[in-house]
C-alpha atoms as a PDB file:
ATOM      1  CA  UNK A   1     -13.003 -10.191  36.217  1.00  0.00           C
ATOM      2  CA  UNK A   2     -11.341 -13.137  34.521  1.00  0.00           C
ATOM      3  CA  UNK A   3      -8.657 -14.173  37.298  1.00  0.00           C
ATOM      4  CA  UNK A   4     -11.293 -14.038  40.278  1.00  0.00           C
ATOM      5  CA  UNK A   5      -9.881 -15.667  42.878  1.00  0.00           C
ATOM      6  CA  UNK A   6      -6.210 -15.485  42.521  1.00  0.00           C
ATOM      7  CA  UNK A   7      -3.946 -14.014  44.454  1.00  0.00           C
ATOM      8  CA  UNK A   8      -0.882 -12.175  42.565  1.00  0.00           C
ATOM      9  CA  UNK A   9       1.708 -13.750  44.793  1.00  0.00           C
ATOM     10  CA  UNK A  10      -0.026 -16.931  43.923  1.00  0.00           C
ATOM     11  CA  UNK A  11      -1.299 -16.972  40.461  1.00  0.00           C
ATOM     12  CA  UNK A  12      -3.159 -19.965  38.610  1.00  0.00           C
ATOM     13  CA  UNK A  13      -1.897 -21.588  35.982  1.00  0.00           C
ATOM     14  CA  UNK A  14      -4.841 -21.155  34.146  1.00  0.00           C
ATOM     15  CA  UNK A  15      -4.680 -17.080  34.607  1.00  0.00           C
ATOM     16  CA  UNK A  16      -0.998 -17.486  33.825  1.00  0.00           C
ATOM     17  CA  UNK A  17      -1.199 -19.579  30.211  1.00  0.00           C
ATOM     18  CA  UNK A  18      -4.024 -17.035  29.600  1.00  0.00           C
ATOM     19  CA  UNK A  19      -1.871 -13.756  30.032  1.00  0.00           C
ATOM     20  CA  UNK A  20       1.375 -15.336  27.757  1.00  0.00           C
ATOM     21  CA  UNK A  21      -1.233 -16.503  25.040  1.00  0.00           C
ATOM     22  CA  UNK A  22      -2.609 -12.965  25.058  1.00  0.00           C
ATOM     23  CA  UNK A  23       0.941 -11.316  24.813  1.00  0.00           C
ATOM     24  CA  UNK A  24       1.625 -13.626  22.051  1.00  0.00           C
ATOM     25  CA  UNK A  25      -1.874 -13.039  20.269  1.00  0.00           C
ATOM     26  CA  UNK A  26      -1.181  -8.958  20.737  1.00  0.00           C
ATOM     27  CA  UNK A  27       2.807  -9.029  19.553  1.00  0.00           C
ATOM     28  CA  UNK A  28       1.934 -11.779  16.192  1.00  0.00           C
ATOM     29  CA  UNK A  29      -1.288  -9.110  15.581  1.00  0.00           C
ATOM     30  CA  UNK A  30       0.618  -6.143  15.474  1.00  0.00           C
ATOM     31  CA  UNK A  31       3.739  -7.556  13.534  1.00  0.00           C
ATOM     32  CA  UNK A  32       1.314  -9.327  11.155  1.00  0.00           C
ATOM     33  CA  UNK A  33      -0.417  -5.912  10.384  1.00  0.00           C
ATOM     34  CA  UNK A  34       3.025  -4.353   9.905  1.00  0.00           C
ATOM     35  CA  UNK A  35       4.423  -6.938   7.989  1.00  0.00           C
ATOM     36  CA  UNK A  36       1.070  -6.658   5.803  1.00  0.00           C
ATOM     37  CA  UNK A  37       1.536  -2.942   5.756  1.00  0.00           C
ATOM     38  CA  UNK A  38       5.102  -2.953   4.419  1.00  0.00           C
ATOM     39  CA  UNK A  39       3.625  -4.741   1.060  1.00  0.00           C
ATOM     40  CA  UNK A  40       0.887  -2.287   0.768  1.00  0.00           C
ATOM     41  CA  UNK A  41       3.280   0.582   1.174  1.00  0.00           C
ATOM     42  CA  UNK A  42       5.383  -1.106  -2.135  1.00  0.00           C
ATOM     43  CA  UNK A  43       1.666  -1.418  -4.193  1.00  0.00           C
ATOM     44  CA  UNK A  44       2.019  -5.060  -3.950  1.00  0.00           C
ATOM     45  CA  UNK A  45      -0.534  -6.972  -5.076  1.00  0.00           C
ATOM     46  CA  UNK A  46      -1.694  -9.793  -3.092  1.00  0.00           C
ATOM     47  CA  UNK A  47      -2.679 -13.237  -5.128  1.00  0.00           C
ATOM     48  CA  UNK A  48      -5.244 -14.005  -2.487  1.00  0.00           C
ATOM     49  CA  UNK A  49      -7.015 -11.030  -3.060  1.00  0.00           C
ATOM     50  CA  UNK A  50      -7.567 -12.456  -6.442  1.00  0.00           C
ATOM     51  CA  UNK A  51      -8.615 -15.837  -5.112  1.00  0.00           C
ATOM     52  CA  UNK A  52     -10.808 -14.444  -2.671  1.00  0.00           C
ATOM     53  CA  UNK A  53     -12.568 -12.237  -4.854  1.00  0.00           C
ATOM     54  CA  UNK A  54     -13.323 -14.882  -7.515  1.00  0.00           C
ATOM     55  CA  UNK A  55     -14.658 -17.094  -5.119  1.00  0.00           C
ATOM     56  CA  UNK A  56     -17.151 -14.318  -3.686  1.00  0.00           C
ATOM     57  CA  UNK A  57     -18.576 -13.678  -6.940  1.00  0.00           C
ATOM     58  CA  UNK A  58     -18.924 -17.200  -7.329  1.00  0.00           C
ATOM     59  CA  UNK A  59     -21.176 -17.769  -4.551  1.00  0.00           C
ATOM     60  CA  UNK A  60     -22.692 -14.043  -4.210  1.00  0.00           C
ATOM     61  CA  UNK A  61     -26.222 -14.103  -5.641  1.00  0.00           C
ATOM     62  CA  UNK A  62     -27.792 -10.831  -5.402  1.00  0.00           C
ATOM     63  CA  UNK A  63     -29.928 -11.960  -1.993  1.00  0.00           C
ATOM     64  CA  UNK A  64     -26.801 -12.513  -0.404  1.00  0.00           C
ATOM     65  CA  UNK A  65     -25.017  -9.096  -1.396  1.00  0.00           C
ATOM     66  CA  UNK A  66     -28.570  -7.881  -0.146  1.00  0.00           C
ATOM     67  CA  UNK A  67     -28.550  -9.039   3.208  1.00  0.00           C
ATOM     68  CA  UNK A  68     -24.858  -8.740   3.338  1.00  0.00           C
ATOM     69  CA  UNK A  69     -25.238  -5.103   3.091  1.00  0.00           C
ATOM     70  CA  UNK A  70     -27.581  -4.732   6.159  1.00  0.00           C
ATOM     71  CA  UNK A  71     -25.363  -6.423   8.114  1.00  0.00           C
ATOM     72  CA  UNK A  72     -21.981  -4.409   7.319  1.00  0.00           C
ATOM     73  CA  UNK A  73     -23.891  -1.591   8.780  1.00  0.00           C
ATOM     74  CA  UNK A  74     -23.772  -3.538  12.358  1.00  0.00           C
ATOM     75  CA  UNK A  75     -19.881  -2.484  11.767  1.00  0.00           C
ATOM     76  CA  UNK A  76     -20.750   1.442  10.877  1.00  0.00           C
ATOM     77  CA  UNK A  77     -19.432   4.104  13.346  1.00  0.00           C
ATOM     78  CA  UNK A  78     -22.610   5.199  13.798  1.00  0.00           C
ATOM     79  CA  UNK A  79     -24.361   2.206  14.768  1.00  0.00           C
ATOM     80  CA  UNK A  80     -21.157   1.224  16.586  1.00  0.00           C
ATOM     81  CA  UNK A  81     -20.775   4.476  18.464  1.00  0.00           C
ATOM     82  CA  UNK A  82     -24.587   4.407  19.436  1.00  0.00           C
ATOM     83  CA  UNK A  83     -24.055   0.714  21.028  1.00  0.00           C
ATOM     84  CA  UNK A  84     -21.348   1.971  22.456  1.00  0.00           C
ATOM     85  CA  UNK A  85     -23.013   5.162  24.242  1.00  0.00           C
ATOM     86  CA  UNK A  86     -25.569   2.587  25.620  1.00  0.00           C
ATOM     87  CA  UNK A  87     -23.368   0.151  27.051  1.00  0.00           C
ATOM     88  CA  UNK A  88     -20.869   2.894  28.751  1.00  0.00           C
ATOM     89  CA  UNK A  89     -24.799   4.459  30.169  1.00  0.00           C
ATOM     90  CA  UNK A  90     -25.563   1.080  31.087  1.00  0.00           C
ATOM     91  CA  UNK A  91     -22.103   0.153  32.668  1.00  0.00           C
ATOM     92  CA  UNK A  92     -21.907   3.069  34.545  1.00  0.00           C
ATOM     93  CA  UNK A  93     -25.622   4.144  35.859  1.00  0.00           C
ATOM     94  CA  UNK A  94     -27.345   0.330  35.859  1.00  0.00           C
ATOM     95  CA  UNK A  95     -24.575  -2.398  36.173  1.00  0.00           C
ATOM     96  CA  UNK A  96     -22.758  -2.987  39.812  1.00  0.00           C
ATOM     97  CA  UNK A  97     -19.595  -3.789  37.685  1.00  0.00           C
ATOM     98  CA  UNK A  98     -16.639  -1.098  38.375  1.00  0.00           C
ATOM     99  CA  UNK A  99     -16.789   1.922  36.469  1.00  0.00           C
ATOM    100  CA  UNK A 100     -13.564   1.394  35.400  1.00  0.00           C
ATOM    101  CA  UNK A 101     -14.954  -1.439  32.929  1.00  0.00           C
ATOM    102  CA  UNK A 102     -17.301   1.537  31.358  1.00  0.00           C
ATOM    103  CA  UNK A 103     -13.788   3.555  30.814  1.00  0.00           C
ATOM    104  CA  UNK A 104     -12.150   0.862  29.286  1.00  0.00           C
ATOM    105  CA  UNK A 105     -14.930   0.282  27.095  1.00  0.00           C
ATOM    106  CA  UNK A 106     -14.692   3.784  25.986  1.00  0.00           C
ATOM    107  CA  UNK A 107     -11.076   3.604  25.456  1.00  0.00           C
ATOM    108  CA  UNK A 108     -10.880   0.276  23.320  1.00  0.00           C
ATOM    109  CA  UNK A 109     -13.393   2.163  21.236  1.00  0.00           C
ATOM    110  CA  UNK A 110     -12.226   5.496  20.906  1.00  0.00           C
ATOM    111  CA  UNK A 111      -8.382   3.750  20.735  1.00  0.00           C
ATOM    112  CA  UNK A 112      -9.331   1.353  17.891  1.00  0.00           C
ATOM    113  CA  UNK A 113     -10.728   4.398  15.730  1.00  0.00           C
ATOM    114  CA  UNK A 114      -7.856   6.643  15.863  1.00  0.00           C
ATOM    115  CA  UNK A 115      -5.694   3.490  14.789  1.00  0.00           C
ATOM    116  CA  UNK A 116      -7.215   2.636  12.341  1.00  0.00           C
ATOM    117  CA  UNK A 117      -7.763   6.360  10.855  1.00  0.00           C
ATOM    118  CA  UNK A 118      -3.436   6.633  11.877  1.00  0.00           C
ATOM    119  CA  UNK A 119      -2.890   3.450   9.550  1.00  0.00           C
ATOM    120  CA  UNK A 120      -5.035   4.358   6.839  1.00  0.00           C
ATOM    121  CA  UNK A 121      -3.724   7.867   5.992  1.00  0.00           C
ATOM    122  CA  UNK A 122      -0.349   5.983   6.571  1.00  0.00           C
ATOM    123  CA  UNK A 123      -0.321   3.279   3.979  1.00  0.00           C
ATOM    124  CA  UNK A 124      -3.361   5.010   1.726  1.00  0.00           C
ATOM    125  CA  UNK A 125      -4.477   1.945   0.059  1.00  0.00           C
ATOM    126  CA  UNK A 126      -7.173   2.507  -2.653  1.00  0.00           C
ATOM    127  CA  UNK A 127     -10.515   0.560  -2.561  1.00  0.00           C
ATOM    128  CA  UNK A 128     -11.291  -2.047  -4.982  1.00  0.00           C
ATOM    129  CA  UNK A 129     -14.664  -0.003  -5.574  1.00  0.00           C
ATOM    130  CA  UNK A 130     -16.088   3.222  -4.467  1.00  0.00           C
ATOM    131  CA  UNK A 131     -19.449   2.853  -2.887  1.00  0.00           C
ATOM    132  CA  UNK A 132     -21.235   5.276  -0.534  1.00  0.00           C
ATOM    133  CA  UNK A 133     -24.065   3.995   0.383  1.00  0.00           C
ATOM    134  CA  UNK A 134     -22.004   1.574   2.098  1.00  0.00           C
ATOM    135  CA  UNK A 135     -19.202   3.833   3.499  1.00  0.00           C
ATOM    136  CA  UNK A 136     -16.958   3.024   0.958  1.00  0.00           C
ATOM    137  CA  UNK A 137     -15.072   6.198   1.041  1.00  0.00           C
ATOM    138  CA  UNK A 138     -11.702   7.030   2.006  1.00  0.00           C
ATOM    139  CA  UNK A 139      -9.062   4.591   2.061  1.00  0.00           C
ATOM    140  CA  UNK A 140      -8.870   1.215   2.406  1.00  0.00           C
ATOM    141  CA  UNK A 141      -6.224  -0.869   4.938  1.00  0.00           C
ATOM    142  CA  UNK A 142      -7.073  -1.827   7.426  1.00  0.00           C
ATOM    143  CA  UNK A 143     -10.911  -2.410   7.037  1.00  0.00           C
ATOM    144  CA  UNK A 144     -12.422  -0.023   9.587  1.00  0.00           C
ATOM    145  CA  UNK A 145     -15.894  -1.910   9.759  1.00  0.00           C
ATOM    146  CA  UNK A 146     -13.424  -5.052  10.325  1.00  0.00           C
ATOM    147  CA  UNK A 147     -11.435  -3.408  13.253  1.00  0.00           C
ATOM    148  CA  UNK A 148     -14.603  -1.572  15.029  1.00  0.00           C
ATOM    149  CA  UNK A 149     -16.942  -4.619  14.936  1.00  0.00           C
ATOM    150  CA  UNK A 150     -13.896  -7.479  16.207  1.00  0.00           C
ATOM    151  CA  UNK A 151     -13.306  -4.686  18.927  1.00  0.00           C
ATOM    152  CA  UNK A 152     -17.006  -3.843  20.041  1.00  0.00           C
ATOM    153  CA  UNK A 153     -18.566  -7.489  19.693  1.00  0.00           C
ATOM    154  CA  UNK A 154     -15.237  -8.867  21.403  1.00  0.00           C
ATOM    155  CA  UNK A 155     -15.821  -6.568  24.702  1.00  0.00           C
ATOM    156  CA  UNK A 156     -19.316  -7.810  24.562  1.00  0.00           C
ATOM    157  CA  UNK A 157     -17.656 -11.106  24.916  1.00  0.00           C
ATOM    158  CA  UNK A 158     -15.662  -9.866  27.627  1.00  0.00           C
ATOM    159  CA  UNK A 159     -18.797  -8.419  29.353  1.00  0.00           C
ATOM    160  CA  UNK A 160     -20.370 -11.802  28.900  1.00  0.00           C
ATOM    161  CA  UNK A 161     -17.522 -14.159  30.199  1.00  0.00           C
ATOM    162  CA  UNK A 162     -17.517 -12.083  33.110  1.00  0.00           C
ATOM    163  CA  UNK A 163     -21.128 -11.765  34.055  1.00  0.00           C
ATOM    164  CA  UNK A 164     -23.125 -14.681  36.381  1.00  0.00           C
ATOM    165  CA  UNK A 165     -24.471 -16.616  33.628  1.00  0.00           C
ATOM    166  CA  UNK A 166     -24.409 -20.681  33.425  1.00  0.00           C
ATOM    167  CA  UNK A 167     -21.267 -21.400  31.482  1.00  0.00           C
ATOM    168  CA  UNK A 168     -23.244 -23.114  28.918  1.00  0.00           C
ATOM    169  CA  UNK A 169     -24.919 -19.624  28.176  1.00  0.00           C
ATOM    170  CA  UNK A 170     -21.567 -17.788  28.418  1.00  0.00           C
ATOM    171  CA  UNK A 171     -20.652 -19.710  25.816  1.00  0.00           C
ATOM    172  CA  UNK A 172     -23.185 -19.794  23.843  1.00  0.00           C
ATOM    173  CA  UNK A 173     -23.646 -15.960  23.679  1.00  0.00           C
ATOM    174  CA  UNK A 174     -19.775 -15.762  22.663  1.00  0.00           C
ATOM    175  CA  UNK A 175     -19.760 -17.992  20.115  1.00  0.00           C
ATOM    176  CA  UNK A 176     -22.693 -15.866  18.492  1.00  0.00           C
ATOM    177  CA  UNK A 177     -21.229 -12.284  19.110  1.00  0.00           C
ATOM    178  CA  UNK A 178     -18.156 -13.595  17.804  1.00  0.00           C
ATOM    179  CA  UNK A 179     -19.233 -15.049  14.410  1.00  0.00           C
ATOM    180  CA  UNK A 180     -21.754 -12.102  14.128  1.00  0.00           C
ATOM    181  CA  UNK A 181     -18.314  -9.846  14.541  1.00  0.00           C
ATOM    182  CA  UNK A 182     -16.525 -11.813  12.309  1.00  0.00           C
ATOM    183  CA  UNK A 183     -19.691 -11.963   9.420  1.00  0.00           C
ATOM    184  CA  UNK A 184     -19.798  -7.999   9.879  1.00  0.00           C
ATOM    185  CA  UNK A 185     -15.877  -8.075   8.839  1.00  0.00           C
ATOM    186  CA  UNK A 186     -16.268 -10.856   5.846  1.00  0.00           C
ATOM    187  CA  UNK A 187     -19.562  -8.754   4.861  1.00  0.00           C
ATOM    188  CA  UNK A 188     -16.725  -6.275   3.093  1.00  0.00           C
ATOM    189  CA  UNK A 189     -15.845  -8.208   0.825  1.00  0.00           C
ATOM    190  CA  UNK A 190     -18.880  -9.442  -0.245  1.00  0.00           C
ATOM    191  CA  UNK A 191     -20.211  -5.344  -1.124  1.00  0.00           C
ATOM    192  CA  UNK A 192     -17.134  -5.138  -2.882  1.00  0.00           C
ATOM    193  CA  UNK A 193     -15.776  -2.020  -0.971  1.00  0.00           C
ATOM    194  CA  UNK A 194     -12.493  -4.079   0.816  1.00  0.00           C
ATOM    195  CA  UNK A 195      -9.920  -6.283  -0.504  1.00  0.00           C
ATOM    196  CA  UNK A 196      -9.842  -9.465   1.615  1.00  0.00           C
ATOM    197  CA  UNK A 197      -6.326  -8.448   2.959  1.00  0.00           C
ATOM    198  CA  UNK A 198      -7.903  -5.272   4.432  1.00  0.00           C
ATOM    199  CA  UNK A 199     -10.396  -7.292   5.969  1.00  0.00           C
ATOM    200  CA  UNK A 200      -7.656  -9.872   7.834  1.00  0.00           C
ATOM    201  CA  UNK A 201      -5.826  -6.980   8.718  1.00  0.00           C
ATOM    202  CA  UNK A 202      -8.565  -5.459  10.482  1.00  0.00           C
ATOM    203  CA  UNK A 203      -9.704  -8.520  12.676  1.00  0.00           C
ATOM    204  CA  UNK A 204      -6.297  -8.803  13.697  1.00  0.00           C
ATOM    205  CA  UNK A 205      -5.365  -5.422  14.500  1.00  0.00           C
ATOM    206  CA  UNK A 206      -9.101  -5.484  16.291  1.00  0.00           C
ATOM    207  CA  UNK A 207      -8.340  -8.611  18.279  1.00  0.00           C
ATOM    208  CA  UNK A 208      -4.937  -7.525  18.997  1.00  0.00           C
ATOM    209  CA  UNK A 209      -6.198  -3.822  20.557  1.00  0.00           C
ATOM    210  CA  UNK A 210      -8.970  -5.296  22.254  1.00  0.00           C
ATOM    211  CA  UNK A 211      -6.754  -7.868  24.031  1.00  0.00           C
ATOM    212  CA  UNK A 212      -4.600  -4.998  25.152  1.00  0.00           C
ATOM    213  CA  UNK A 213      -7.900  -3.130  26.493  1.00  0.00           C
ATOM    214  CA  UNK A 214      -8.997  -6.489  28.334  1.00  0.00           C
ATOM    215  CA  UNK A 215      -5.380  -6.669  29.615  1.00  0.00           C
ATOM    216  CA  UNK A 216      -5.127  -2.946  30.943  1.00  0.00           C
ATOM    217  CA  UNK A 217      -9.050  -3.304  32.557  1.00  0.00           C
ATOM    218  CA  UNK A 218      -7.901  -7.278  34.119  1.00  0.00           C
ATOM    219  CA  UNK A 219      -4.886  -5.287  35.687  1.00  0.00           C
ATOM    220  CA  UNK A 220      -6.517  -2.187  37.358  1.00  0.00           C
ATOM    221  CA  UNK A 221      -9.312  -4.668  38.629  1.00  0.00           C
ATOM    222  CA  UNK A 222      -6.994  -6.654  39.722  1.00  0.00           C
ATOM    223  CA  UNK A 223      -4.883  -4.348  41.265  1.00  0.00           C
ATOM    224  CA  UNK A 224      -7.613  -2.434  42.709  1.00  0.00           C
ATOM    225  CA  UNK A 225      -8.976  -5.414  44.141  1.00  0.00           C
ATOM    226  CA  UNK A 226      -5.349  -5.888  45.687  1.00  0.00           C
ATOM    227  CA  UNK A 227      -5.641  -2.425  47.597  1.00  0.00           C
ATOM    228  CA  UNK A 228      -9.445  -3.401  48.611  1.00  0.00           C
ATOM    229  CA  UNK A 229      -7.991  -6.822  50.511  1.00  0.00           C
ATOM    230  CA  UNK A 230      -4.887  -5.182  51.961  1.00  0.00           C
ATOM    231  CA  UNK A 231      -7.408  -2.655  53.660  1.00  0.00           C
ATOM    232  CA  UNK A 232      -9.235  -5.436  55.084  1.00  0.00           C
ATOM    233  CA  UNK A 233      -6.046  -7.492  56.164  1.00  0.00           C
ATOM    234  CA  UNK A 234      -5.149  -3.754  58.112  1.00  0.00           C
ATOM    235  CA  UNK A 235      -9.123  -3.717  59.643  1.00  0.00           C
ATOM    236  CA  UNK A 236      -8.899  -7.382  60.836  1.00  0.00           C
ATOM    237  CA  UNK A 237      -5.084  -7.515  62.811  1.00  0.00           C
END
């Protein structure tokens, strides 16, 4: 767990600046997406989306839409949900980590789908194009791909961060799931099947849900490891 080693009549000041940032991060995320929302409600259009999509074309040669298109299937809900099955399996029949980390990861999955399903039959933003092959269907804020892949990659993170690698290798691993999360979100734009608002409103509404699924895991640990030390504290006197 992140605040190993702190006590919660005693907390760190790292594990405290870490919670407030977090609360910050998940309040600006979802007023950001709401505030984003409220335009696409009115049909606004959004100038950037413009710019953005001028400057894709720009620098989108037909290799790069190419490869861009395998990778925005790393964001799919199939490919998603299959990682996901195999990391819950793995979390809860071969890892010594609590099993409440495997439910967690099943709810910042399963809770970052229905949100994003909620939100897009609530604001019903059309696409800027129509394309099947890949899922370009059904409405189009916030970016589902965008949300799914910041959510999955980032618990991954998590999962790292946590685990009893060097720190250099922590690090290094995070970095890489995170820009590969990030790539899978920008890949949208690039197969022309999100506006670049959908896409920003997905990796913050992703970032923002998975920080409150890191939060809710960090406090059952926590408070489960709590319980565990007041046992021992009753063994011992």
């Amino acid at each position: 767990m992140l605040f190993k080693g702190t006590h919660i009549s005693n907390p760190s000041r790292a594990s405290i600046i870490l919670m407030i940032a977090g609360f910050l991060v998940i309040g600006g995320g979802f007023f950001f997406v709401a505030s984003l929302g409220e335009e696409v409600l009115e049909q606004d259009k959004f100038a950037v989306d413009g710019i953005v999509d001028d400057f894709v074309s720009t620098i989108n040669p037909p290799w790069m839409a190419e490869t861009m298109g395998y990778i925005t299937e790393a964001g799919s809900v199939w490919f998603l949900t299959l990682l996901s099955v195999l990391v819950v399996a793995y979390l809860l029949f071969i890892s010594d980590k609590s099993k409440w980390v495997a439910l967690f990861l099943a709810v910042n999955m399963l809770g970052i789908s229905g949100l994003t399903k909620g939100l897009k039959l609530l604001f019903e933003r059309q696409r800027p194009e129509v394309i099947e092959a890949y899922d370009g269907v059904g409405y189009s804020f916030p970016s589902g791909h965008s949300t799914g892949a910041i959510a999955f990659y980032g618990f991954i993170i998590y999962l790292v961060m946590v685990n009893r690698f060097k720190n250099s290798t922590r690090w290094v691993l995070g970095i890489l799931l995170g820009l590969f999360g990030v790539t899978v979100a920008v890949s949208r734009i690039f197969v022309g099947v999100h506006y670049f608002t959908d896409v920003m409103a997905g990796i913050v509404l992703g970032t923002a849900w998975l920080l409150v699924s890191i939060v809710g895991l960090e406090i059952m640990l926590f408070r489960k490891r709590r319980i565990a030390s007041k046992k021992e504290e009753k063994i011992s006197s």
